[in-house]
PDB file of N, CA and C in Angstrom:
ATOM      1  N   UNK A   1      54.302 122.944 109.224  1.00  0.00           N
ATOM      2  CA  UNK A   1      55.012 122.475 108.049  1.00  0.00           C
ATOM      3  C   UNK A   1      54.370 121.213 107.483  1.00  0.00           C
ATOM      4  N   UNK A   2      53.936 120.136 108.548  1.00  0.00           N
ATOM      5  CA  UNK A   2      53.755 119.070 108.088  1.00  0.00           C
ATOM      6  C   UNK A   2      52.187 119.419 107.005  1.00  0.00           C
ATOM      7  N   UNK A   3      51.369 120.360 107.372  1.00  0.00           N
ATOM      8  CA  UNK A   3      50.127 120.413 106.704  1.00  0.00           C
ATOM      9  C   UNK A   3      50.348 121.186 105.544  1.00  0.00           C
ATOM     10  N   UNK A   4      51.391 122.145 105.458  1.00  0.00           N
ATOM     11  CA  UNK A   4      51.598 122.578 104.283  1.00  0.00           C
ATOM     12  C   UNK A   4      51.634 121.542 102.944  1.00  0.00           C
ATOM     13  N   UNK A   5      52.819 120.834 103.502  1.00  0.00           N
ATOM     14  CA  UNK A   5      53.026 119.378 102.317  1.00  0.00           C
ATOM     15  C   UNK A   5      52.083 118.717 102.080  1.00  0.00           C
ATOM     16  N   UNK A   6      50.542 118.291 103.187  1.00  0.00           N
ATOM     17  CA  UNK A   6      49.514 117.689 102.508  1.00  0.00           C
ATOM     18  C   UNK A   6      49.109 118.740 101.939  1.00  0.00           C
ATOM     19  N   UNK A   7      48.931 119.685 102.567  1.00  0.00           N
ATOM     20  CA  UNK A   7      48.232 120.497 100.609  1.00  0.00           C
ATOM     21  C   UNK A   7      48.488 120.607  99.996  1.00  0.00           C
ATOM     22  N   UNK A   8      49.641 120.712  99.801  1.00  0.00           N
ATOM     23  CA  UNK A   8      50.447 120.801  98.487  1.00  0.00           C
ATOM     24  C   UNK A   8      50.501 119.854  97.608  1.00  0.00           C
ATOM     25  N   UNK A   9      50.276 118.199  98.379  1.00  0.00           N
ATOM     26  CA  UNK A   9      50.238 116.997  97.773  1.00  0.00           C
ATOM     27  C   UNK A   9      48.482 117.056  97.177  1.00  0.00           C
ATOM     28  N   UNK A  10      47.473 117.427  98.291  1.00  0.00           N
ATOM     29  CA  UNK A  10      46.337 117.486  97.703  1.00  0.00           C
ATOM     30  C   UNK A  10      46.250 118.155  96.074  1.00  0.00           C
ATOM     31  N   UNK A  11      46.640 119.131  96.406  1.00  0.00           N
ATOM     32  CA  UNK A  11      46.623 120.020  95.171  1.00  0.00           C
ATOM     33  C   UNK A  11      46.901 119.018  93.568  1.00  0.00           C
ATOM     34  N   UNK A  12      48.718 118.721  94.102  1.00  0.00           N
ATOM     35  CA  UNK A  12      49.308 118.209  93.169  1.00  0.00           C
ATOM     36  C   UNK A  12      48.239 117.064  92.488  1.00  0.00           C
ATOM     37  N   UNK A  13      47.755 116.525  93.544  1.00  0.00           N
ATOM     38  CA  UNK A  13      47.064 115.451  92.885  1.00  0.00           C
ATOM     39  C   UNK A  13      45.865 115.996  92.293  1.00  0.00           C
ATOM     40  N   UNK A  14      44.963 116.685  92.430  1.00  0.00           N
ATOM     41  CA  UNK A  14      43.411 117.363  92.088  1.00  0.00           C
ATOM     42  C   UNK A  14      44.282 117.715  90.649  1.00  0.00           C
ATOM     43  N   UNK A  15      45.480 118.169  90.601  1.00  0.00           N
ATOM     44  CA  UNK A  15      45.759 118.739  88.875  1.00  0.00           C
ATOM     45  C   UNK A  15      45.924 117.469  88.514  1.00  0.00           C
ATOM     46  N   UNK A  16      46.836 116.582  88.998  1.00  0.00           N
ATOM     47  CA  UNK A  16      47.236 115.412  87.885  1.00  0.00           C
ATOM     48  C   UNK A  16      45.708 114.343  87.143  1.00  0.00           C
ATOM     49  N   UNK A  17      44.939 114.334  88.379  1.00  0.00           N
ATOM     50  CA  UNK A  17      43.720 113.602  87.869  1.00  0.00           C
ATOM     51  C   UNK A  17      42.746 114.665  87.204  1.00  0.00           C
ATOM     52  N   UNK A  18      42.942 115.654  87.145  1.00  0.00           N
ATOM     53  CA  UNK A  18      42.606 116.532  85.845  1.00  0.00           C
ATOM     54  C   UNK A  18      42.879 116.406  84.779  1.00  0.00           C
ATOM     55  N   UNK A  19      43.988 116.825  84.803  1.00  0.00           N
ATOM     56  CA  UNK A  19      45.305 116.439  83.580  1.00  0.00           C
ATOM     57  C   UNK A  19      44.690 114.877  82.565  1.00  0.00           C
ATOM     58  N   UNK A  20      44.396 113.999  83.362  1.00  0.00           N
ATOM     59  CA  UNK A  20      44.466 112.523  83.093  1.00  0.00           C
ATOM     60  C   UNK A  20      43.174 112.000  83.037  1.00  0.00           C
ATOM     61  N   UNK A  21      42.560 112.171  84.098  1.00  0.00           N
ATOM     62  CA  UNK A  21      41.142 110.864  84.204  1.00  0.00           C
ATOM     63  C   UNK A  21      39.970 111.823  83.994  1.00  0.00           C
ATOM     64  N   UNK A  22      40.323 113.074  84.159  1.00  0.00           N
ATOM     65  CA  UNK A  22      38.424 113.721  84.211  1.00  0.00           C
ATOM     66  C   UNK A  22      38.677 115.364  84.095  1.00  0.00           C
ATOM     67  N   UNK A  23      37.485 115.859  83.463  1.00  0.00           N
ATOM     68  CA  UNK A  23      37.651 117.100  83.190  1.00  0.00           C
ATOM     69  C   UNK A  23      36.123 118.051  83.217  1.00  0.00           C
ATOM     70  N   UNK A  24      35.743 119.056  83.392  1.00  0.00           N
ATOM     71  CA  UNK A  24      34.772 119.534  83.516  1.00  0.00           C
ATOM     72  C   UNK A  24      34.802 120.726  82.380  1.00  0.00           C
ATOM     73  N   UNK A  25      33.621 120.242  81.472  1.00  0.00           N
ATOM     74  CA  UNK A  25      33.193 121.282  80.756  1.00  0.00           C
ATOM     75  C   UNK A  25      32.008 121.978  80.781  1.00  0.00           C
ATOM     76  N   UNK A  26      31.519 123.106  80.292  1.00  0.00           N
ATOM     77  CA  UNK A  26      30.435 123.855  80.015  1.00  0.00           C
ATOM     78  C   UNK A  26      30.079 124.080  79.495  1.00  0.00           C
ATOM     79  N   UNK A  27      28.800 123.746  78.711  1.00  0.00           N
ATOM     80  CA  UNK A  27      28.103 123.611  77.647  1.00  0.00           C
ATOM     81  C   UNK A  27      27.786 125.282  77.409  1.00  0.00           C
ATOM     82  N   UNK A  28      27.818 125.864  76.032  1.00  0.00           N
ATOM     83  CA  UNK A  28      27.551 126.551  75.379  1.00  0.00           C
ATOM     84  C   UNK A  28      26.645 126.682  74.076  1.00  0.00           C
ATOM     85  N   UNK A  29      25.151 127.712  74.181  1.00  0.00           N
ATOM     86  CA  UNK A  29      24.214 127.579  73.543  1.00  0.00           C
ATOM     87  C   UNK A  29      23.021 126.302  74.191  1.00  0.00           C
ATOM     88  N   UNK A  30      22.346 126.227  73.456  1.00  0.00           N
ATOM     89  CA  UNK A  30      21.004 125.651  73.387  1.00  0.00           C
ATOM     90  C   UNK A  30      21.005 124.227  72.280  1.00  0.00           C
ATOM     91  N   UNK A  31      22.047 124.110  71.654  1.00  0.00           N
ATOM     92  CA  UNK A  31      21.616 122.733  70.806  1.00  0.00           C
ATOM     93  C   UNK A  31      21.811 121.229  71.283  1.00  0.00           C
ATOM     94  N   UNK A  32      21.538 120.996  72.428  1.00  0.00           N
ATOM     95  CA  UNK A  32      21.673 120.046  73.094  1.00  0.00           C
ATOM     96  C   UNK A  32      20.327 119.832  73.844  1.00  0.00           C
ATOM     97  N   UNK A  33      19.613 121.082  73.826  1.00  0.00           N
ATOM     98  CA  UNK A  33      18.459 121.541  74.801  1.00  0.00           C
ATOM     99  C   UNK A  33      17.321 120.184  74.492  1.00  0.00           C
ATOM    100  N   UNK A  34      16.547 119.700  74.785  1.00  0.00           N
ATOM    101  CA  UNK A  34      16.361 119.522  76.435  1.00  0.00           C
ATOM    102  C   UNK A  34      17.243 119.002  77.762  1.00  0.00           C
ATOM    103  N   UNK A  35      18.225 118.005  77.215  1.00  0.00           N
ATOM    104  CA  UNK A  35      18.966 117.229  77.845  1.00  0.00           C
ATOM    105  C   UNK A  35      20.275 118.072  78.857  1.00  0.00           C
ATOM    106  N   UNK A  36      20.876 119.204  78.058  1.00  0.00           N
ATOM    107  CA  UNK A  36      21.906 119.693  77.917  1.00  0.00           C
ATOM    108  C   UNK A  36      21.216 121.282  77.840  1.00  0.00           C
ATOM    109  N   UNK A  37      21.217 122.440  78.187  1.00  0.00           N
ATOM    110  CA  UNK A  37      21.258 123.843  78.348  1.00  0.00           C
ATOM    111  C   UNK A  37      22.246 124.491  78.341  1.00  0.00           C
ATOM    112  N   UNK A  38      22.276 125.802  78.370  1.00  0.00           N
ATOM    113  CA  UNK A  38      23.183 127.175  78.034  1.00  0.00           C
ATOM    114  C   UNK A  38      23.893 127.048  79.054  1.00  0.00           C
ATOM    115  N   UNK A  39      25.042 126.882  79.598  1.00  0.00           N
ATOM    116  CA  UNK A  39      25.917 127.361  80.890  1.00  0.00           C
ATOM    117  C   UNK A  39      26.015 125.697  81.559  1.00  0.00           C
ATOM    118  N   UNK A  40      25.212 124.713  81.647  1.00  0.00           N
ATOM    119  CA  UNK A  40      25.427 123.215  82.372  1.00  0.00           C
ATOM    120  C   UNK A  40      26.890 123.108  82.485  1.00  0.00           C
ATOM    121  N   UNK A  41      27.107 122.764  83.812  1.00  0.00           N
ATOM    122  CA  UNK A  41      28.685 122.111  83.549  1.00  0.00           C
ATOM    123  C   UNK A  41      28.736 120.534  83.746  1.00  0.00           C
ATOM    124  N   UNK A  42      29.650 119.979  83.356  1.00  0.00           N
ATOM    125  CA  UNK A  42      29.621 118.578  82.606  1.00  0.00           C
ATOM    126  C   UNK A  42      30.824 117.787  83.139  1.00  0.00           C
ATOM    127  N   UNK A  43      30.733 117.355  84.196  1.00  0.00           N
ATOM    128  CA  UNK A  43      32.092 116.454  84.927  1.00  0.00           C
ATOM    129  C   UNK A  43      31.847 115.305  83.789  1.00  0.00           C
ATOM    130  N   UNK A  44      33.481 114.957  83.052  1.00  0.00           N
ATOM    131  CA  UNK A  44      33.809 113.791  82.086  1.00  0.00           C
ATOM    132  C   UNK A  44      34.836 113.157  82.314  1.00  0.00           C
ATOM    133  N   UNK A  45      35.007 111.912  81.590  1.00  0.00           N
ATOM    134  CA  UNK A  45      35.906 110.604  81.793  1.00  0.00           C
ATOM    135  C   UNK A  45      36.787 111.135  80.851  1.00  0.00           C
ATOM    136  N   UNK A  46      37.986 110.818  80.967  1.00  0.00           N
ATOM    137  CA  UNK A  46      38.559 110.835  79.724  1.00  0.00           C
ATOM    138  C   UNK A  46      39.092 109.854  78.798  1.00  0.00           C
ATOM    139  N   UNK A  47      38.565 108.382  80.073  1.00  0.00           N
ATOM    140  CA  UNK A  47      39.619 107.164  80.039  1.00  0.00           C
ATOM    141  C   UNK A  47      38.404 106.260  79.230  1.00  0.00           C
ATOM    142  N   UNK A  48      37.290 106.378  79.267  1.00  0.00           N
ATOM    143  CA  UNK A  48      36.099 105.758  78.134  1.00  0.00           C
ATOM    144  C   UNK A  48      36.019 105.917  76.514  1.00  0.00           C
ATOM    145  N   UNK A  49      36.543 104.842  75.948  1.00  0.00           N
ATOM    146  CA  UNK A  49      36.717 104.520  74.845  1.00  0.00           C
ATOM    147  C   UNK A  49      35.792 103.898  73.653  1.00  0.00           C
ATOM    148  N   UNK A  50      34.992 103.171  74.553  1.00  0.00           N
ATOM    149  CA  UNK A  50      33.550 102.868  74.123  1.00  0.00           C
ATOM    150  C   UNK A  50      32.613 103.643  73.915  1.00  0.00           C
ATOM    151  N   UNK A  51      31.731 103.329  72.890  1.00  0.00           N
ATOM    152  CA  UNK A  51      31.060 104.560  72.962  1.00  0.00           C
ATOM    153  C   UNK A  51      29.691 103.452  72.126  1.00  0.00           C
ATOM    154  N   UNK A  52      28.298 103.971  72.709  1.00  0.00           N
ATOM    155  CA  UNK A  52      26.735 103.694  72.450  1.00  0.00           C
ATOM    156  C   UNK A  52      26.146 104.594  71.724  1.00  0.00           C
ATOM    157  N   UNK A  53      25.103 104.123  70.966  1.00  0.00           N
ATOM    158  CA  UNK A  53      24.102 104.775  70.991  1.00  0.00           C
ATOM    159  C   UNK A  53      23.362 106.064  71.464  1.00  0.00           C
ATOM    160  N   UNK A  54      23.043 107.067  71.240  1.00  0.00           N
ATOM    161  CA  UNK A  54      22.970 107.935  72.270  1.00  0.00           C
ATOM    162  C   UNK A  54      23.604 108.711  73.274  1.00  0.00           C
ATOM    163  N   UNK A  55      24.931 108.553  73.190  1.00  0.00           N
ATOM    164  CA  UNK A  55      25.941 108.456  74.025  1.00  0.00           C
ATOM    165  C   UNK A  55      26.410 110.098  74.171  1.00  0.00           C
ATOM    166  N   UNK A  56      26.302 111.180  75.058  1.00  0.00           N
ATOM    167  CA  UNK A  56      27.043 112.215  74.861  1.00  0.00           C
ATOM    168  C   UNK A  56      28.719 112.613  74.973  1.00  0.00           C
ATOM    169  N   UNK A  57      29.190 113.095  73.776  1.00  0.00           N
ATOM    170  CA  UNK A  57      30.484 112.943  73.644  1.00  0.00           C
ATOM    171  C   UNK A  57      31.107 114.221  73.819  1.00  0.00           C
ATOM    172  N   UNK A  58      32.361 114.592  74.222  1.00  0.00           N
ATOM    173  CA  UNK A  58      33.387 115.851  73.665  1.00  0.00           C
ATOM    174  C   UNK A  58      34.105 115.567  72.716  1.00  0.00           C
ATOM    175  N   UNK A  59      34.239 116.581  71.764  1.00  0.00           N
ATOM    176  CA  UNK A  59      35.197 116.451  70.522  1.00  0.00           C
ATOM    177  C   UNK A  59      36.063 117.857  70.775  1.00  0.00           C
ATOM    178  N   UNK A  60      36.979 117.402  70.543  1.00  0.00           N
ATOM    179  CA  UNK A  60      38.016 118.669  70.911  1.00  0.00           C
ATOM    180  C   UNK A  60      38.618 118.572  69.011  1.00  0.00           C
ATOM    181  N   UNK A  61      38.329 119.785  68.232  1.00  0.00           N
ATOM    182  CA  UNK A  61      38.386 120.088  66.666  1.00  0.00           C
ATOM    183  C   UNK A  61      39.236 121.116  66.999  1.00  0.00           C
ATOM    184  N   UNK A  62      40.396 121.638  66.706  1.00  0.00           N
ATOM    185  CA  UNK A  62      41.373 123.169  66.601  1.00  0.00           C
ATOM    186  C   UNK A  62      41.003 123.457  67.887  1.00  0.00           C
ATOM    187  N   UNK A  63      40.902 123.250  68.884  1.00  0.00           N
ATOM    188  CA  UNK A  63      41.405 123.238  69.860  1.00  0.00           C
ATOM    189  C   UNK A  63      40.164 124.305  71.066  1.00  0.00           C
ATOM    190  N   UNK A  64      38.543 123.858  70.053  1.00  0.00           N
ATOM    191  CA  UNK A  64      37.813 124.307  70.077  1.00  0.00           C
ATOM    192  C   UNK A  64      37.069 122.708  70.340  1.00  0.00           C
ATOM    193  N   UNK A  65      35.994 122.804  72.149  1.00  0.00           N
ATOM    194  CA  UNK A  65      35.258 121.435  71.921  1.00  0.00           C
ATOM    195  C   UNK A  65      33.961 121.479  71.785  1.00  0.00           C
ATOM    196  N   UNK A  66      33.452 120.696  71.263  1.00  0.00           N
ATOM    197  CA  UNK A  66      31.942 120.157  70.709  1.00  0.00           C
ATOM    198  C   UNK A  66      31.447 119.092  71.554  1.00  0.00           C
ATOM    199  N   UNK A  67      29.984 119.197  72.103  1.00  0.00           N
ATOM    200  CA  UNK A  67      29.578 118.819  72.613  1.00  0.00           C
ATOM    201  C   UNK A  67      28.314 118.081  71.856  1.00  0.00           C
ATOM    202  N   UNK A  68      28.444 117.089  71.620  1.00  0.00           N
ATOM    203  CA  UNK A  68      27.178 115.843  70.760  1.00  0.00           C
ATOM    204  C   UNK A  68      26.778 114.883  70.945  1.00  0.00           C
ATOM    205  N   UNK A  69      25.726 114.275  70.197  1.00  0.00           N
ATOM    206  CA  UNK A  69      25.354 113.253  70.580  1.00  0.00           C
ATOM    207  C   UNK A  69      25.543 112.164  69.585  1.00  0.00           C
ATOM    208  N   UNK A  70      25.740 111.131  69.783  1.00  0.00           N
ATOM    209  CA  UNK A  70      26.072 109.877  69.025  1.00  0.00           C
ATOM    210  C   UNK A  70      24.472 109.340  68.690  1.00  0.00           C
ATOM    211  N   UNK A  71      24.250 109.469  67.231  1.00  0.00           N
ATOM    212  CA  UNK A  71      23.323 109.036  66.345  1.00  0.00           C
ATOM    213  C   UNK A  71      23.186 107.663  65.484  1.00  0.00           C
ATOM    214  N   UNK A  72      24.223 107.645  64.536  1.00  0.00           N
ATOM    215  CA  UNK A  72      24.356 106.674  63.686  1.00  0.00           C
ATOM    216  C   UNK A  72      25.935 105.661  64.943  1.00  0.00           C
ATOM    217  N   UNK A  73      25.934 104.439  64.065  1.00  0.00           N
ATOM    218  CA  UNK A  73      27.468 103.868  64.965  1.00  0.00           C
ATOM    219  C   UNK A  73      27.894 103.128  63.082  1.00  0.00           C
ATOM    220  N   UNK A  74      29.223 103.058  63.657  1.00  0.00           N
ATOM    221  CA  UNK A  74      30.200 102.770  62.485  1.00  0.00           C
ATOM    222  C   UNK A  74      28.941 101.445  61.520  1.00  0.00           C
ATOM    223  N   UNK A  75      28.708 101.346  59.959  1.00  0.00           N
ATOM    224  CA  UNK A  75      28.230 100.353  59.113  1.00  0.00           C
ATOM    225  C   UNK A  75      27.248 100.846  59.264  1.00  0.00           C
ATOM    226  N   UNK A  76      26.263 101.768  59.548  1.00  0.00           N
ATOM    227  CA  UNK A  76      25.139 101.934  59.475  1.00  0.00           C
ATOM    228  C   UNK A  76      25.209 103.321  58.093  1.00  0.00           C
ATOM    229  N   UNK A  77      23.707 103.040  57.667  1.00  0.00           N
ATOM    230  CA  UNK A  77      22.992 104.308  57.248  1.00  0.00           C
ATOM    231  C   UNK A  77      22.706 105.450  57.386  1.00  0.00           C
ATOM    232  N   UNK A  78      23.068 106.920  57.367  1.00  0.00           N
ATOM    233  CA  UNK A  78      22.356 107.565  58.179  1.00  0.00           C
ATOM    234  C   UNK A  78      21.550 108.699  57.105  1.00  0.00           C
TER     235      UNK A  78
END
């Protein structure tokens, strides 16, 4: 009994810090290629707010996500 409840607690927790701090995606297609390929999977933060130069991002649009790269930053030209 007693090991049932740690797994059960394991579990609980592996979803909640899913849910919250980190998530794994999989890149789809080639336009990321060299860096990024067809099928890569992609352990992410969810709690990073900052964002650089160069920086690879998820955009979640209709409920569909995009995987890019940060080019221009806010006042610039592009």
């Amino acid at each position: 009994m007693k090991y049932k409840i740690i797994i059960l607690l394991f579990i609980i927790s592996i979803i909640m810090i899913k849910m919250t701090i980190i998530d794994i995606a999989r890149v789809e297609g080639d336009s990321m290629a060299p860096t990024l390929t067809n099928n890569n999977l992609l352990l992410y933060s969810k709690l990073n707010k900052e964002y650089s130069r160069f920086d690879i991002v998820i955009i979640k649009i209709d409920k569909v996500y995009y995987i890019k790269r940060i080019i221009g930053l806010p006042g610039e030209t592009i």
